[in-house]
C-alpha atoms as a PDB file:
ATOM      1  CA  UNK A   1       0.000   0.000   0.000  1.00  0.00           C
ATOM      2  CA  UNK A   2       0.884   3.566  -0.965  1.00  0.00           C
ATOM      3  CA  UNK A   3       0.354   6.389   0.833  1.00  0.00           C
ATOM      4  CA  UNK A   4       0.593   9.752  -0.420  1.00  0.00           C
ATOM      5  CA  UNK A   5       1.304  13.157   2.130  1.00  0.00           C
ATOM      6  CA  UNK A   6       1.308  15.408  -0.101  1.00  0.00           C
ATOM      7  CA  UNK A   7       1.128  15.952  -3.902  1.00  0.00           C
ATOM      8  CA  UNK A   8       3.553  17.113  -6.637  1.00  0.00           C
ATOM      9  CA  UNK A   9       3.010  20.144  -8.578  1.00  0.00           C
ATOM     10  CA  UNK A  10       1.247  19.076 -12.023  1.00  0.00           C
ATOM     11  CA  UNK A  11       4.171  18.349 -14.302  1.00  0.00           C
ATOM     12  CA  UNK A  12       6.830  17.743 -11.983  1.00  0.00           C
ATOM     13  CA  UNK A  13       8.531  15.247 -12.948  1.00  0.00           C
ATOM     14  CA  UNK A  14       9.801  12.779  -9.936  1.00  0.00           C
ATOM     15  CA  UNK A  15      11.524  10.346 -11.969  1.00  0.00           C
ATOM     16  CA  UNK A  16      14.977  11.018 -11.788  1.00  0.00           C
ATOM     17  CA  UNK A  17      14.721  12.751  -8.312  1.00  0.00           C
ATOM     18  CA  UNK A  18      13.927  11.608  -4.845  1.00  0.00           C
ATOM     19  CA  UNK A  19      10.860  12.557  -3.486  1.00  0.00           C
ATOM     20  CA  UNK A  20      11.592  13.857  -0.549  1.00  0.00           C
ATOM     21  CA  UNK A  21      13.556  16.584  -2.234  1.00  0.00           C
ATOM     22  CA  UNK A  22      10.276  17.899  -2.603  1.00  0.00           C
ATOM     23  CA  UNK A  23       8.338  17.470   1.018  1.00  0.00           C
ATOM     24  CA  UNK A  24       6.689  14.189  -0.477  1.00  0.00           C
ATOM     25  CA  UNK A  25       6.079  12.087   1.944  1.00  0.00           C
ATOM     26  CA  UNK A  26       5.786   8.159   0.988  1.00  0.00           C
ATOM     27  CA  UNK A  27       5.831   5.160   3.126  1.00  0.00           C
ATOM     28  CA  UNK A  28       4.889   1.334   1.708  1.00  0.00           C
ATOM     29  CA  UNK A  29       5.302  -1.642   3.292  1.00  0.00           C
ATOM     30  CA  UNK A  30       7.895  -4.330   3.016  1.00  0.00           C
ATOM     31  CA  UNK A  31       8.601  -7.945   4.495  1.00  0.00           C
ATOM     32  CA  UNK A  32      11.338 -10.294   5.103  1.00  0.00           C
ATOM     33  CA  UNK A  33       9.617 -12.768   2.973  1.00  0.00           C
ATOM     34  CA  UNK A  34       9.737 -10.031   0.230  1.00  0.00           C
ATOM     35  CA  UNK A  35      13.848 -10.084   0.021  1.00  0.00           C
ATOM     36  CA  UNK A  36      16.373  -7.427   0.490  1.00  0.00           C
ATOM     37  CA  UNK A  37      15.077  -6.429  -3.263  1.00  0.00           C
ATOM     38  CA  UNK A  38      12.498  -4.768  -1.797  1.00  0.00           C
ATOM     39  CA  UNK A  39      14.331  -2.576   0.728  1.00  0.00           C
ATOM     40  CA  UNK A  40      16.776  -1.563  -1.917  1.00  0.00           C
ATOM     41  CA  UNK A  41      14.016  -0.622  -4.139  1.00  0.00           C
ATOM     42  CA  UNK A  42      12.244   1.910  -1.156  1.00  0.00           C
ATOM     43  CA  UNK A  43      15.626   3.077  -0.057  1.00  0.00           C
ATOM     44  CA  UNK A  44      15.910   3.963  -4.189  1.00  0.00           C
ATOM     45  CA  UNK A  45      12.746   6.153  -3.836  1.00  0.00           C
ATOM     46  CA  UNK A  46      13.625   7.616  -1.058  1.00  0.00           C
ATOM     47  CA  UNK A  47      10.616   6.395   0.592  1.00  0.00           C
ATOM     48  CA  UNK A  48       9.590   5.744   4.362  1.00  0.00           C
ATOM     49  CA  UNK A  49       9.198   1.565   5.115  1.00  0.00           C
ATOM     50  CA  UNK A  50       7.089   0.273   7.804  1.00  0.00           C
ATOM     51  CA  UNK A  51       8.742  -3.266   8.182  1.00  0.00           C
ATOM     52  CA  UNK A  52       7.594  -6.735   9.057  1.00  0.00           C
ATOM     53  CA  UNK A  53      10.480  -9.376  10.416  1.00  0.00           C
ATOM     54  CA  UNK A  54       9.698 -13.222  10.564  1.00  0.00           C
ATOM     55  CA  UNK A  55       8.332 -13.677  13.835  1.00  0.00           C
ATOM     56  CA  UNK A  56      10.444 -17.074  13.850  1.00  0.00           C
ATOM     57  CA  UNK A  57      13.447 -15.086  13.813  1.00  0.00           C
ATOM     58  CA  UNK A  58      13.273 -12.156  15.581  1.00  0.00           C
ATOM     59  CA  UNK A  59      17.171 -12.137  16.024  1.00  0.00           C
ATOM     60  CA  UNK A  60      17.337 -11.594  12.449  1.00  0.00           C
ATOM     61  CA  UNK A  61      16.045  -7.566  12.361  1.00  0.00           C
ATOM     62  CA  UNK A  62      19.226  -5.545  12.441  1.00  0.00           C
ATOM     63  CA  UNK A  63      20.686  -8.039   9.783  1.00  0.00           C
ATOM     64  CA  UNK A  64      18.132  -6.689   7.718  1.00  0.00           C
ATOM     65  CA  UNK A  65      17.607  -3.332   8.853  1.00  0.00           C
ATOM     66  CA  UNK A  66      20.864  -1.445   9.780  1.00  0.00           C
ATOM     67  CA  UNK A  67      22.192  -1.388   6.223  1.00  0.00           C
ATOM     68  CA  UNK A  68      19.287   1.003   6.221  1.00  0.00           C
ATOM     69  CA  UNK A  69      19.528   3.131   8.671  1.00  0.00           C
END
């Protein structure tokens, strides 16, 4: 899911450019059955993550989140 702050000017072309450049604000959501993929892709486009670990191994979270932070 997608969930958009605020909007772009018409025309503005976000492309090429992170979002937040422009006070966008974007979060989606992202697993760790989805693969690091994902989290490479939303720290791409600049956008905010609200993440999901396996509950079966909890011990596994900073593995996948500090390269991100």
């Amino acid at each position: 899911m997608l969930h958009y702050f605020n909007n772009p000017a018409h025309g503005l072309n976000l492309s090429r450019q992170c979002m937040h450049w422009f006070g966008i604000k974007a979060a989606v959501s992202a697993a760790w059955r989805h693969g690091p993929e994902r989290l490479d892709w939303i720290e791409e486009n600049c956008m905010a993550c609200a993440f999901t670990p396996n509950p079966d191994r909890l011990d596994e979270i900073s593995m996948w989140l500090i390269p991100y932070i």
